[in-house]
Every structure is written in structure tokens, then in C-alpha cells.
Protein backbone atom coordinates (compact mmCIF):
# COMPACT_ATOMS: atom_id res chain seq x y z
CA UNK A 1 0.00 0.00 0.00
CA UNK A 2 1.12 3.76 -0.90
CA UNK A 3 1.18 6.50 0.96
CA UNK A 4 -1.75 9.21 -0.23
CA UNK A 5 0.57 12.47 -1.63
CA UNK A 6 -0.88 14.85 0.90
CA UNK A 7 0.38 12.70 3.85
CA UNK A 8 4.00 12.09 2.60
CA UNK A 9 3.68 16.01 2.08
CA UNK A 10 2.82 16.49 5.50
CA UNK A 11 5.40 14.09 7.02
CA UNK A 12 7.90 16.10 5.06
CA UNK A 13 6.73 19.45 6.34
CA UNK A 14 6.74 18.43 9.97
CA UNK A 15 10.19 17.32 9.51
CA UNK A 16 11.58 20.57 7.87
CA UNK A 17 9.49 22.85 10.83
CA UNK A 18 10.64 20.32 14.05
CA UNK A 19 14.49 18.92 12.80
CA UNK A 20 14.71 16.94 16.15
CA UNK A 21 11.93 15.24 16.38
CA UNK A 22 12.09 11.68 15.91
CA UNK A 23 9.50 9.30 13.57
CA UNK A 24 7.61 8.67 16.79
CA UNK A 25 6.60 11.95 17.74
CA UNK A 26 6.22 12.84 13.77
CA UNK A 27 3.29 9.63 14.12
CA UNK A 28 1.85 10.97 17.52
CA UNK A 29 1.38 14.16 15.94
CA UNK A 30 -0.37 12.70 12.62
CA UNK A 31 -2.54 10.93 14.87
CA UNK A 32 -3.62 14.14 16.34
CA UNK A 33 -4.19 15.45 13.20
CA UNK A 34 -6.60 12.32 12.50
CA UNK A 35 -4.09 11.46 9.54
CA UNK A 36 -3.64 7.85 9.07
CA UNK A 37 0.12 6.59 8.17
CA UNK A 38 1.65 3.68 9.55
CA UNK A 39 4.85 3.95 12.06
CA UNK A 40 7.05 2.01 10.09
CA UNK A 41 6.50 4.21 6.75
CA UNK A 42 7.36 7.39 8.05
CA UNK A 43 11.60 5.98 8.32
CA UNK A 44 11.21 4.75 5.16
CA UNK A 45 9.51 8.28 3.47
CA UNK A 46 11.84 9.86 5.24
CA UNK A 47 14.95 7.67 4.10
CA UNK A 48 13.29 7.91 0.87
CA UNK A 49 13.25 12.06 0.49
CA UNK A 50 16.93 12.09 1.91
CA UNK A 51 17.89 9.78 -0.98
CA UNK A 52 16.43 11.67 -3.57
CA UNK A 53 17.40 14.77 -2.26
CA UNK A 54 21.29 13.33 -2.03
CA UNK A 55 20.78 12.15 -5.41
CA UNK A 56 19.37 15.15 -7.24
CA UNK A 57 22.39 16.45 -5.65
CA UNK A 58 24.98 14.48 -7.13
CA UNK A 59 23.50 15.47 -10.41
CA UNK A 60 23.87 18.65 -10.45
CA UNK A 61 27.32 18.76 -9.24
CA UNK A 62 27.45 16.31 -11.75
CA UNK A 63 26.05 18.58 -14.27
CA UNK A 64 28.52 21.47 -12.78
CA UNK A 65 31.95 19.31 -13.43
CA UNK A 66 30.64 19.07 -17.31
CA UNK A 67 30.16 22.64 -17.81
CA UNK A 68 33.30 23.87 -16.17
């Protein structure tokens, strides 16, 4: 099963607006929200977004080494 858009969104914004809180207190607060995810998937969205962000990275320095 997939996480709906909105809620990965809203993981993602809770982690950018509280840096040190940990996956556990990201899920309490969905819960008070009344937005379903499961415990487990909010490491793994989170893993997810770093890699992505570590690889859209690499390609532009990448894309920077070319150019020069």
C-alpha cells in the first residue's frame, strides 16, 4: 500500500518545521491530526526524500563538473 501524496507532504513538512523530532513523535502528531500513516512508513519516506534529495544532488554537481 502507498502512501496518499498529501500525507507524505505532510510528514515532510513536519520534519523541515521540528528537525529533532524523531519518527515517533512525527506519528503521535499525525494521529492528532486524524491522519492515518503507519509507524514504520514514516523511516522509510523519510529515508526515501533524503535519498532523492542526495541524489538530485549528485547530479547537479554532476552537471557542474561538465560545464566547467
Amino acid at each position: 500500500m502507498t502512501m496518499p501524496d498529501d500525507v507524505v507532504s505532510r510528514i515532510l513538512q513536519m520534519r523541515l518545521e521540528h528537525l529533532v523530532r524523531g519518527c515517533l513523535r512525527l506519528f503521535s502528531q499525525l494521529q492528532l491530526e486524524d491522519i492515518s500513516a503507519s509507524s514504520p512508513a514514516i523511516p522509510n519516506i523519510l529515508i526515501k526524500a533524503l535519498h532523492r534529495a542526495m541524489s538530485a544532488t549528485a547530479a547537479s554537481l554532476q552537471k557542474d563538473r561538465c560545464l566547467a
